[in-house]
PDB file of N, CA and C in Angstrom:
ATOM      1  N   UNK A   1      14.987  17.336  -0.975  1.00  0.00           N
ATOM      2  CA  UNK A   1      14.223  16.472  -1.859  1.00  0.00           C
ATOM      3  C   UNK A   1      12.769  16.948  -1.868  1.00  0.00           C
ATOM      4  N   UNK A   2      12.343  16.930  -3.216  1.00  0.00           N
ATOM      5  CA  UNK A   2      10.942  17.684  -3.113  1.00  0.00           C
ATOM      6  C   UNK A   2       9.923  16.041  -3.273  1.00  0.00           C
ATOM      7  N   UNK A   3       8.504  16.729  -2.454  1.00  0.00           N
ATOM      8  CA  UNK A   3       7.492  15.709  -2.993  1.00  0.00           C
ATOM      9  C   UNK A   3       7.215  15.341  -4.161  1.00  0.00           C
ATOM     10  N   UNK A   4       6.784  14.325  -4.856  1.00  0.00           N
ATOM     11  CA  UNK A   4       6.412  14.036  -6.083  1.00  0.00           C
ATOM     12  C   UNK A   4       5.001  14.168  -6.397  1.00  0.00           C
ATOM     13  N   UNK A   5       4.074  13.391  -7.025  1.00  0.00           N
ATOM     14  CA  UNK A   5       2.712  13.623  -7.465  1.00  0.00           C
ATOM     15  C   UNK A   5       2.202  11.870  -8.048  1.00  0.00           C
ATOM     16  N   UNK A   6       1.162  12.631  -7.356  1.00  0.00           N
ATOM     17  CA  UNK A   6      -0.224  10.750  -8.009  1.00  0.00           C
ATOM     18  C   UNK A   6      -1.107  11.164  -8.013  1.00  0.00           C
ATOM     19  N   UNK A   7      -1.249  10.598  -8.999  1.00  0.00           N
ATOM     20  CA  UNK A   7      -2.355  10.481  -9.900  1.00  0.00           C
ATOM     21  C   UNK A   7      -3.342   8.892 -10.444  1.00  0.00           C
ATOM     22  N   UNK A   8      -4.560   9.156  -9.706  1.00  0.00           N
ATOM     23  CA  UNK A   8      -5.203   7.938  -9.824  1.00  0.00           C
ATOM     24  C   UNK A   8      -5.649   7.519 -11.012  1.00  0.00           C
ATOM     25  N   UNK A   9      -5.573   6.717 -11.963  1.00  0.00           N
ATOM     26  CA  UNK A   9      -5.507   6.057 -13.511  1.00  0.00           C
ATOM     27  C   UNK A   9      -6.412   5.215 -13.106  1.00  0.00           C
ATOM     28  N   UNK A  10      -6.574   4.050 -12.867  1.00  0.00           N
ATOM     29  CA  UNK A  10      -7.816   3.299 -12.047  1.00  0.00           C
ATOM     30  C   UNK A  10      -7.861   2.981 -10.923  1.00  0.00           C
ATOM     31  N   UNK A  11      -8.936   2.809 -10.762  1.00  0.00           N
ATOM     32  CA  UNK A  11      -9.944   1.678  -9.569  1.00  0.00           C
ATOM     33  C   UNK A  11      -9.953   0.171  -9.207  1.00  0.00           C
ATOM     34  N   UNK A  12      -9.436  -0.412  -8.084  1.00  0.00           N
ATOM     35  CA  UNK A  12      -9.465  -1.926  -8.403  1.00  0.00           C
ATOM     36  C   UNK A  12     -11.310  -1.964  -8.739  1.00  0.00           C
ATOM     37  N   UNK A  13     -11.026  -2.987  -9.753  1.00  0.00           N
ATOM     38  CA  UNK A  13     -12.721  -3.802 -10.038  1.00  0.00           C
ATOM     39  C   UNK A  13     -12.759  -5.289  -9.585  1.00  0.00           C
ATOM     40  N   UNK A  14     -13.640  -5.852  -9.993  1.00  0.00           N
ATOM     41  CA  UNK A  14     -13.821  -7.845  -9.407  1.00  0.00           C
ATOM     42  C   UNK A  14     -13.424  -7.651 -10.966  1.00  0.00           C
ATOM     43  N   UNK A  15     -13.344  -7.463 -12.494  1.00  0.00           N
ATOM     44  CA  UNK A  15     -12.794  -7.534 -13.520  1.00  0.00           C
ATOM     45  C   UNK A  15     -11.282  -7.336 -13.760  1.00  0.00           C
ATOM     46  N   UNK A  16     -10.805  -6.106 -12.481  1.00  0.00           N
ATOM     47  CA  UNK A  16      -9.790  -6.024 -12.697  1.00  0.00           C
ATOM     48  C   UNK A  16      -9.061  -5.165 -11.069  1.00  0.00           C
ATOM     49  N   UNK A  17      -8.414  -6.120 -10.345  1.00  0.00           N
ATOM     50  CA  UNK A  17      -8.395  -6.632  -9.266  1.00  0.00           C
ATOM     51  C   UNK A  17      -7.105  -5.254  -8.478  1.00  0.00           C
ATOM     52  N   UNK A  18      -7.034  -4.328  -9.474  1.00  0.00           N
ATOM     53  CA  UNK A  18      -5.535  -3.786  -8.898  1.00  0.00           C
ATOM     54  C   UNK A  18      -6.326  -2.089  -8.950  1.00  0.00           C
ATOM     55  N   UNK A  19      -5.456  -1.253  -8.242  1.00  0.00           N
ATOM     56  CA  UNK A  19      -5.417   0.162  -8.508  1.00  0.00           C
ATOM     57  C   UNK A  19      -4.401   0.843  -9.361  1.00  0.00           C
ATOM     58  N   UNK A  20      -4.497   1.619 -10.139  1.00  0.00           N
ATOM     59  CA  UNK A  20      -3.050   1.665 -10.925  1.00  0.00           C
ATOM     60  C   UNK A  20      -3.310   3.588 -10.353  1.00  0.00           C
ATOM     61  N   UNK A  21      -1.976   3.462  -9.978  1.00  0.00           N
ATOM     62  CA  UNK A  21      -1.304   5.401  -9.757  1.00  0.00           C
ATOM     63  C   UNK A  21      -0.132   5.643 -10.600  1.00  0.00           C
ATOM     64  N   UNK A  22      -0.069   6.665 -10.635  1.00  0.00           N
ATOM     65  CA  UNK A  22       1.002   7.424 -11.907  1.00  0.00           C
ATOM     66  C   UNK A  22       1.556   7.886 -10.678  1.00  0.00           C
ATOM     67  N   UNK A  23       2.610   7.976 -10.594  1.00  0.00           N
ATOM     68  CA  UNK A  23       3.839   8.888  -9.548  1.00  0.00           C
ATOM     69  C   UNK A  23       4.669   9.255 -10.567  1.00  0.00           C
ATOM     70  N   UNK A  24       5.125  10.673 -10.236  1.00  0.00           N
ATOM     71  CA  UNK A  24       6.361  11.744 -10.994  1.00  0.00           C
ATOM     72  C   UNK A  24       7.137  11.988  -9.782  1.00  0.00           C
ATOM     73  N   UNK A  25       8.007  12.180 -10.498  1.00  0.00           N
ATOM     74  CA  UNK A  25       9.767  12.132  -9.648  1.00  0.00           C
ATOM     75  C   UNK A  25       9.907  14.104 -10.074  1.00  0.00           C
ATOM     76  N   UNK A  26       9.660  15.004  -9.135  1.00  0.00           N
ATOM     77  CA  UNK A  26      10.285  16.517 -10.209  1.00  0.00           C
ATOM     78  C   UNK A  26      11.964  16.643  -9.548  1.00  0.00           C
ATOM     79  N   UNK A  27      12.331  15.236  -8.707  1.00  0.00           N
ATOM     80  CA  UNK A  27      13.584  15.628  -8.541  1.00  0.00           C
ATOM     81  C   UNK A  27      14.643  15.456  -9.534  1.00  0.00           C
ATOM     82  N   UNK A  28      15.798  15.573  -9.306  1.00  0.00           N
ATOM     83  CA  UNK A  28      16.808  15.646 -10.250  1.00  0.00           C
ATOM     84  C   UNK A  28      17.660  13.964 -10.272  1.00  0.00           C
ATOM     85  N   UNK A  29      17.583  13.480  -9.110  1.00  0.00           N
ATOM     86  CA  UNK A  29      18.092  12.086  -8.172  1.00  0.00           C
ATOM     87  C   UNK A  29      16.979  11.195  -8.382  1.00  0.00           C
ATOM     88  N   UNK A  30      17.243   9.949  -8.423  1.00  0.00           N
ATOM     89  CA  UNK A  30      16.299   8.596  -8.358  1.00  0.00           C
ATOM     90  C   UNK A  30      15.610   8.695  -6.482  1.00  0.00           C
ATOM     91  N   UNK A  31      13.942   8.326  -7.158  1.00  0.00           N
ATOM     92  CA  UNK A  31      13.565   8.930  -5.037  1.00  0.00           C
ATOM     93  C   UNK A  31      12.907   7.905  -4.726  1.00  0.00           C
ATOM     94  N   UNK A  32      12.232   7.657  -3.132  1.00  0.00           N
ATOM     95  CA  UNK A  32      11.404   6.605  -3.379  1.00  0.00           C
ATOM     96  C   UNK A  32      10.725   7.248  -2.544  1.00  0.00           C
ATOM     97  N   UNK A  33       8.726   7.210  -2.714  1.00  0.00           N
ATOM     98  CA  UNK A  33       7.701   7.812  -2.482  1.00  0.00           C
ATOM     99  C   UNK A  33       7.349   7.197  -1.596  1.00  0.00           C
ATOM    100  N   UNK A  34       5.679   7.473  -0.978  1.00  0.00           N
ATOM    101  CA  UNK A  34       5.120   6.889   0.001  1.00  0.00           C
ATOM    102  C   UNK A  34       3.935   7.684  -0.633  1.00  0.00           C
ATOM    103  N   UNK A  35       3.350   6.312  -1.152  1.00  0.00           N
ATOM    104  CA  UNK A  35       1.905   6.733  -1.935  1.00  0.00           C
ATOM    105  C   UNK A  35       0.933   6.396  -1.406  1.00  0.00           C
ATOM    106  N   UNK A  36      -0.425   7.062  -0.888  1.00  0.00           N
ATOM    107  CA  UNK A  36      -1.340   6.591  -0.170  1.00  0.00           C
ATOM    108  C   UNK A  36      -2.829   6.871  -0.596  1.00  0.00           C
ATOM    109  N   UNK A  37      -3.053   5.334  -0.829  1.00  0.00           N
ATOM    110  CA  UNK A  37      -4.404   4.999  -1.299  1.00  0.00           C
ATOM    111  C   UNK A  37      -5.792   4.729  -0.233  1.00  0.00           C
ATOM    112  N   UNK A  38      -6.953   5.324  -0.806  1.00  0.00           N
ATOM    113  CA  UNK A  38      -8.325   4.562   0.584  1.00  0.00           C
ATOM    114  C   UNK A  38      -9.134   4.528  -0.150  1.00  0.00           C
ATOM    115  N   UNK A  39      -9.412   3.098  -0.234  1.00  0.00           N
ATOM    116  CA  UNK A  39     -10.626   2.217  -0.849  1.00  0.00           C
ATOM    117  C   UNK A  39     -11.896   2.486  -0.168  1.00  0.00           C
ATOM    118  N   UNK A  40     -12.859   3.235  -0.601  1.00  0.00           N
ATOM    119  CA  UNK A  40     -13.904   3.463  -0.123  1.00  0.00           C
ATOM    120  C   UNK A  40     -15.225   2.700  -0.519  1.00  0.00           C
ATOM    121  N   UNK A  41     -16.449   2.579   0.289  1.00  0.00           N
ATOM    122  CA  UNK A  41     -17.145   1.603  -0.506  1.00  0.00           C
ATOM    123  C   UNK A  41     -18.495   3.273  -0.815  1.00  0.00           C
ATOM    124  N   UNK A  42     -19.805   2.073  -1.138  1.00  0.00           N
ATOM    125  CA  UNK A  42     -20.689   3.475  -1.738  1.00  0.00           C
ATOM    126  C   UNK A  42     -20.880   4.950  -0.655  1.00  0.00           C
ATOM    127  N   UNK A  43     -21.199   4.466   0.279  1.00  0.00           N
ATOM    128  CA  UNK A  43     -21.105   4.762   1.559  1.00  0.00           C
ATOM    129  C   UNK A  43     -20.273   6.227   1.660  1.00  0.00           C
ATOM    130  N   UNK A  44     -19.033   6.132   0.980  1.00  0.00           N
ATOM    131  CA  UNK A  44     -18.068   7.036   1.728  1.00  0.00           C
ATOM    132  C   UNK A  44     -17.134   6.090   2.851  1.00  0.00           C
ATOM    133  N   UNK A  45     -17.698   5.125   3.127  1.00  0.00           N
ATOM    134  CA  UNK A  45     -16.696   4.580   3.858  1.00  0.00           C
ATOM    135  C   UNK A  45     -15.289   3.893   3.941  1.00  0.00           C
ATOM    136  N   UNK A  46     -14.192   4.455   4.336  1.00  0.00           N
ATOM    137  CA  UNK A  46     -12.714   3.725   4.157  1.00  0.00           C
ATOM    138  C   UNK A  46     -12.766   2.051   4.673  1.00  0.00           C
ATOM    139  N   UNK A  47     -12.744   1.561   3.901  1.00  0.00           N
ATOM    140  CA  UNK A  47     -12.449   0.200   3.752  1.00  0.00           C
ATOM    141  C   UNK A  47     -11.288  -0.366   3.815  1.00  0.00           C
ATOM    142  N   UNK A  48     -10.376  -0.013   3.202  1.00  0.00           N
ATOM    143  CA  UNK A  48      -8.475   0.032   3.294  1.00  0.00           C
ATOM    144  C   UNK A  48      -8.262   1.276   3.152  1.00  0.00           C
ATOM    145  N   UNK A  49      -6.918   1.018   3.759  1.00  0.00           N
ATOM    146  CA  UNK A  49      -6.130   2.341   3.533  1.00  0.00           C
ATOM    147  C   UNK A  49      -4.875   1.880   3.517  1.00  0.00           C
ATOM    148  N   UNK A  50      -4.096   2.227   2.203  1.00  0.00           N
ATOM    149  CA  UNK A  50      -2.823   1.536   1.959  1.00  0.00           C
ATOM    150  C   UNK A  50      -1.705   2.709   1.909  1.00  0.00           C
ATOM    151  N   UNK A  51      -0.862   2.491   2.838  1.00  0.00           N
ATOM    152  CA  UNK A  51       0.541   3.829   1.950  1.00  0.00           C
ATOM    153  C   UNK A  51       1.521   2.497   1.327  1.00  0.00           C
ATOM    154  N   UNK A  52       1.795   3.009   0.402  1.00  0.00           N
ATOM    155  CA  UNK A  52       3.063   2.090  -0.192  1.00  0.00           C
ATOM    156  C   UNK A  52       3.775   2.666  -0.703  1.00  0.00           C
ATOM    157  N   UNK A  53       5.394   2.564  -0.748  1.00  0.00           N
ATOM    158  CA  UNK A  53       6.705   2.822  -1.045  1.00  0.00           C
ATOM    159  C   UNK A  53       7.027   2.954  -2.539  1.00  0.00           C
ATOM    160  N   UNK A  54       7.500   3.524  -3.058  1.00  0.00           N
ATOM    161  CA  UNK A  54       7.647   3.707  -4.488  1.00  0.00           C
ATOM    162  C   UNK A  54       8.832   4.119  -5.310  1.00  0.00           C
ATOM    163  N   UNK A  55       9.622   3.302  -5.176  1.00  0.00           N
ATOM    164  CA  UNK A  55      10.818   4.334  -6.133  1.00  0.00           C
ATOM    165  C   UNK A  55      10.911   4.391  -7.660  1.00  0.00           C
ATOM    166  N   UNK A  56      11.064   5.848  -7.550  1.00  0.00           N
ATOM    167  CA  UNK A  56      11.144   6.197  -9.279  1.00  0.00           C
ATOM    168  C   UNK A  56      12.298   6.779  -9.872  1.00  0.00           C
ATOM    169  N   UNK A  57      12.748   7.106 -10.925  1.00  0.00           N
ATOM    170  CA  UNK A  57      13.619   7.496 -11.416  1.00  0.00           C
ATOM    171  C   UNK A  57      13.592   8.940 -11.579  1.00  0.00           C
ATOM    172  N   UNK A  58      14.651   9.550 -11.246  1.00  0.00           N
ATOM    173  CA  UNK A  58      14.850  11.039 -11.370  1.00  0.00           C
ATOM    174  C   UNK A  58      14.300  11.380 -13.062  1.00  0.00           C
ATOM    175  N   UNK A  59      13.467  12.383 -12.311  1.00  0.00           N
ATOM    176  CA  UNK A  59      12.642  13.219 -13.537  1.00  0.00           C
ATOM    177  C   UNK A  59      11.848  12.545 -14.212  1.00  0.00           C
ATOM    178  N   UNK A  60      11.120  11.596 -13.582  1.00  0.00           N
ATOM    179  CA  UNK A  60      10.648  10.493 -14.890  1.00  0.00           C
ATOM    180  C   UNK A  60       9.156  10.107 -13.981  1.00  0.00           C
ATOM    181  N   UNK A  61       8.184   8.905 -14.264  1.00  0.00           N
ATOM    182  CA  UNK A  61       7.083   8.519 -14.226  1.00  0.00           C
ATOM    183  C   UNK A  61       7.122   7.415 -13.886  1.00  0.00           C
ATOM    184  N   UNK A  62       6.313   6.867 -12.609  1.00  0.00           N
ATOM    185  CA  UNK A  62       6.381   5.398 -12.433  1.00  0.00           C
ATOM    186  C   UNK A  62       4.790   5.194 -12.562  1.00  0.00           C
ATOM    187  N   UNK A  63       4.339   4.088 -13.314  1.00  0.00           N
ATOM    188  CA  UNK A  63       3.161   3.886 -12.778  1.00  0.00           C
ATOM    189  C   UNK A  63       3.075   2.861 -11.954  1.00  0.00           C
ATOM    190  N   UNK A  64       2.287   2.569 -11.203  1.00  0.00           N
ATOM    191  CA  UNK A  64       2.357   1.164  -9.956  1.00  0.00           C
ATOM    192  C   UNK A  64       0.717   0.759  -9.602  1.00  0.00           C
ATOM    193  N   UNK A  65       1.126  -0.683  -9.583  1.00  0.00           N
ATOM    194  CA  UNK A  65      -0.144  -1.272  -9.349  1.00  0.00           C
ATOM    195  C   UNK A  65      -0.689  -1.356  -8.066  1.00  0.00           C
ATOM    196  N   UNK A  66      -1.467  -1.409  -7.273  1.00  0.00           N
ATOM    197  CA  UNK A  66      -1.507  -1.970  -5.853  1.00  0.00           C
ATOM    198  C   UNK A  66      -3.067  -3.058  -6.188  1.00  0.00           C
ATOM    199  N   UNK A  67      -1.785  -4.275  -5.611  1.00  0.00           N
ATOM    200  CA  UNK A  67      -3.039  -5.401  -5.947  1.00  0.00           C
ATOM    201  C   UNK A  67      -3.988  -5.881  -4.280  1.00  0.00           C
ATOM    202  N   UNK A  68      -5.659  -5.854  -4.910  1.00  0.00           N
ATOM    203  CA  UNK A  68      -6.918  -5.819  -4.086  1.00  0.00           C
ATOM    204  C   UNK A  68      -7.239  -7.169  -3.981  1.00  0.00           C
ATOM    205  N   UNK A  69      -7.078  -8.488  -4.773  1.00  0.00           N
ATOM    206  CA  UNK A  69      -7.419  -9.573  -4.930  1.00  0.00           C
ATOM    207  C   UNK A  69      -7.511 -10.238  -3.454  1.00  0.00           C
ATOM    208  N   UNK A  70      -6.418  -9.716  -2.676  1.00  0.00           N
ATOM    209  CA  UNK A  70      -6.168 -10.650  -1.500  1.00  0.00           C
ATOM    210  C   UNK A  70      -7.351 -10.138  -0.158  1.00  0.00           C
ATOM    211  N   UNK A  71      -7.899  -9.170  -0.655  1.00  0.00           N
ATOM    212  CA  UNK A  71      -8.928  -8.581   0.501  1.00  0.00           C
ATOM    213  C   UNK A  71     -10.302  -9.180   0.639  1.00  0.00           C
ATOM    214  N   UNK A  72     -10.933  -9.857  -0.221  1.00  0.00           N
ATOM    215  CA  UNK A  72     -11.658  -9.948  -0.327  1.00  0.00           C
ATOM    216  C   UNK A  72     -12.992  -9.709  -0.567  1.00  0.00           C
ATOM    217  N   UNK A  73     -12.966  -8.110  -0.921  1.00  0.00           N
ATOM    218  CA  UNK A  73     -13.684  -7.090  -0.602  1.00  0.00           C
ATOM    219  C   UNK A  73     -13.993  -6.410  -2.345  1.00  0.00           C
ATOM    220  N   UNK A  74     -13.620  -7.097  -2.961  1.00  0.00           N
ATOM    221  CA  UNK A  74     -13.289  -6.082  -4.117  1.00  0.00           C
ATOM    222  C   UNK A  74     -14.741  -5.748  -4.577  1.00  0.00           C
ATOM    223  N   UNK A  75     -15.911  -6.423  -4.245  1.00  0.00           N
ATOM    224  CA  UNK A  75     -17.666  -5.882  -4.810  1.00  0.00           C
ATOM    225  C   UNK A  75     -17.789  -5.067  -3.953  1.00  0.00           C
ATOM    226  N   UNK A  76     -17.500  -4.870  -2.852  1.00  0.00           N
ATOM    227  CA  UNK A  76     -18.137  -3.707  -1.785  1.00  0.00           C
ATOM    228  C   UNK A  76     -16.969  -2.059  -2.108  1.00  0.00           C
ATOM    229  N   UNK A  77     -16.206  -2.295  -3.105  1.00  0.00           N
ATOM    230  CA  UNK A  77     -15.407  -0.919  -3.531  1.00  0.00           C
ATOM    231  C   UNK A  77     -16.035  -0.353  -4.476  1.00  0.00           C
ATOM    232  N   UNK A  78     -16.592   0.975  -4.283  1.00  0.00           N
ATOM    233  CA  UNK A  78     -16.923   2.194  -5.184  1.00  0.00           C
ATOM    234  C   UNK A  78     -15.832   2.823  -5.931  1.00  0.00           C
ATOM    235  N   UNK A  79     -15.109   3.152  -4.955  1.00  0.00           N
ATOM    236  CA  UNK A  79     -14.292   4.475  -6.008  1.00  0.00           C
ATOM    237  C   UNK A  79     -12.890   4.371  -4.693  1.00  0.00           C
ATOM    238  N   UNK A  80     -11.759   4.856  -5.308  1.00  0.00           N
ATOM    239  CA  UNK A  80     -10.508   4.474  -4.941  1.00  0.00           C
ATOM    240  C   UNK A  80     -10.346   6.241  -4.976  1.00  0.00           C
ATOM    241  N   UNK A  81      -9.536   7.105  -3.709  1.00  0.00           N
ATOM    242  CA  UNK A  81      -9.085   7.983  -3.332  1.00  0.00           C
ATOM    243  C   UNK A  81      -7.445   7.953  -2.939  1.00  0.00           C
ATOM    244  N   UNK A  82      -6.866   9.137  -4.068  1.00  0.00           N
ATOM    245  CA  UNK A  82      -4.991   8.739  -3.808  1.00  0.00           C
ATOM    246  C   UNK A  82      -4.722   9.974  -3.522  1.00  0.00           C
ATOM    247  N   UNK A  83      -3.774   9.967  -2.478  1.00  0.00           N
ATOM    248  CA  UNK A  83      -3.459  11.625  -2.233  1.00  0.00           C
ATOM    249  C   UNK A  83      -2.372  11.999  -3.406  1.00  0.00           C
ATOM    250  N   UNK A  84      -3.100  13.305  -3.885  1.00  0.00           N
ATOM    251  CA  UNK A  84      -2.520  13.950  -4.939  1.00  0.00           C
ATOM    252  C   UNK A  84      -0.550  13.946  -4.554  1.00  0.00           C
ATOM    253  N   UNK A  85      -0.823  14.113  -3.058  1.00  0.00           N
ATOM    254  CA  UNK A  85       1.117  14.127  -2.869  1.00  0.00           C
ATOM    255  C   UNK A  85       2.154  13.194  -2.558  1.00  0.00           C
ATOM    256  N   UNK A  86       2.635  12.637  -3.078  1.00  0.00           N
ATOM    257  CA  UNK A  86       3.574  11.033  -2.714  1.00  0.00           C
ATOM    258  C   UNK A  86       4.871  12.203  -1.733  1.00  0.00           C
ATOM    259  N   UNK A  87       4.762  11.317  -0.714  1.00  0.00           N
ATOM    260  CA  UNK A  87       6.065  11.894  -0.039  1.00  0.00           C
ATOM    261  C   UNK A  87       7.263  11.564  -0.506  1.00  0.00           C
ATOM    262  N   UNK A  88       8.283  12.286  -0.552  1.00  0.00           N
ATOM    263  CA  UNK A  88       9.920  11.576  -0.642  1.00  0.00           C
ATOM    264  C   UNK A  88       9.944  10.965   0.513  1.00  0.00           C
ATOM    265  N   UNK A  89      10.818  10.200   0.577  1.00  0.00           N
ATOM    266  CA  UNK A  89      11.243   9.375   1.901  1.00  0.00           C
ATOM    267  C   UNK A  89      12.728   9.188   1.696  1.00  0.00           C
ATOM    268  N   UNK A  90      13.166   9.157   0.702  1.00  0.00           N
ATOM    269  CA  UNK A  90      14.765   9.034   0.471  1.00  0.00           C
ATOM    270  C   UNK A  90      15.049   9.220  -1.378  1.00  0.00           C
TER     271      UNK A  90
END
């Protein structure tokens, strides 16, 4: 099973409370990822750091939200960092 790919689309804001990532599947089989996000504030500093699970459909595109609302934190976030590589996991 090969790794997939993410791609960061947005930033949670206090307007709009979520991160949205694009994940691609280049396998042939339905997979499920392990996508990992770090909320940084101006600083450079990691504030969260989220991996989350992802299954997508063989050969195809998931986009996925990861919702910030519950942190409390969402004015002290600059800019949102996603590793370009979602792992397979199954």
């Amino acid at each position: 099973m090969k790794d997939g790919t993410a791609v960061l689309i947005s930033c949670a804001t206090p307007d709009d409370p979520y991160a949205t990532v694009e994940i691609r599947n280049p396998n042939g089989r339905d997979a499920v990822f392990t996508v990992k996000i770090d909320f940084k504030d101006k600083r450079g500093f990691t504030m969260i750091d989220t991996g989350n699970q992802v299954p997508v459909p063989a050969k195809d595109t998931k986009t996925y939200r990861v919702a910030m609302a519950s942190t409390g934190r969402l004015e002290e976030i600059a800019r949102c960092e996603v590793n370009p590589r979602a792992t397979a996991d199954r």
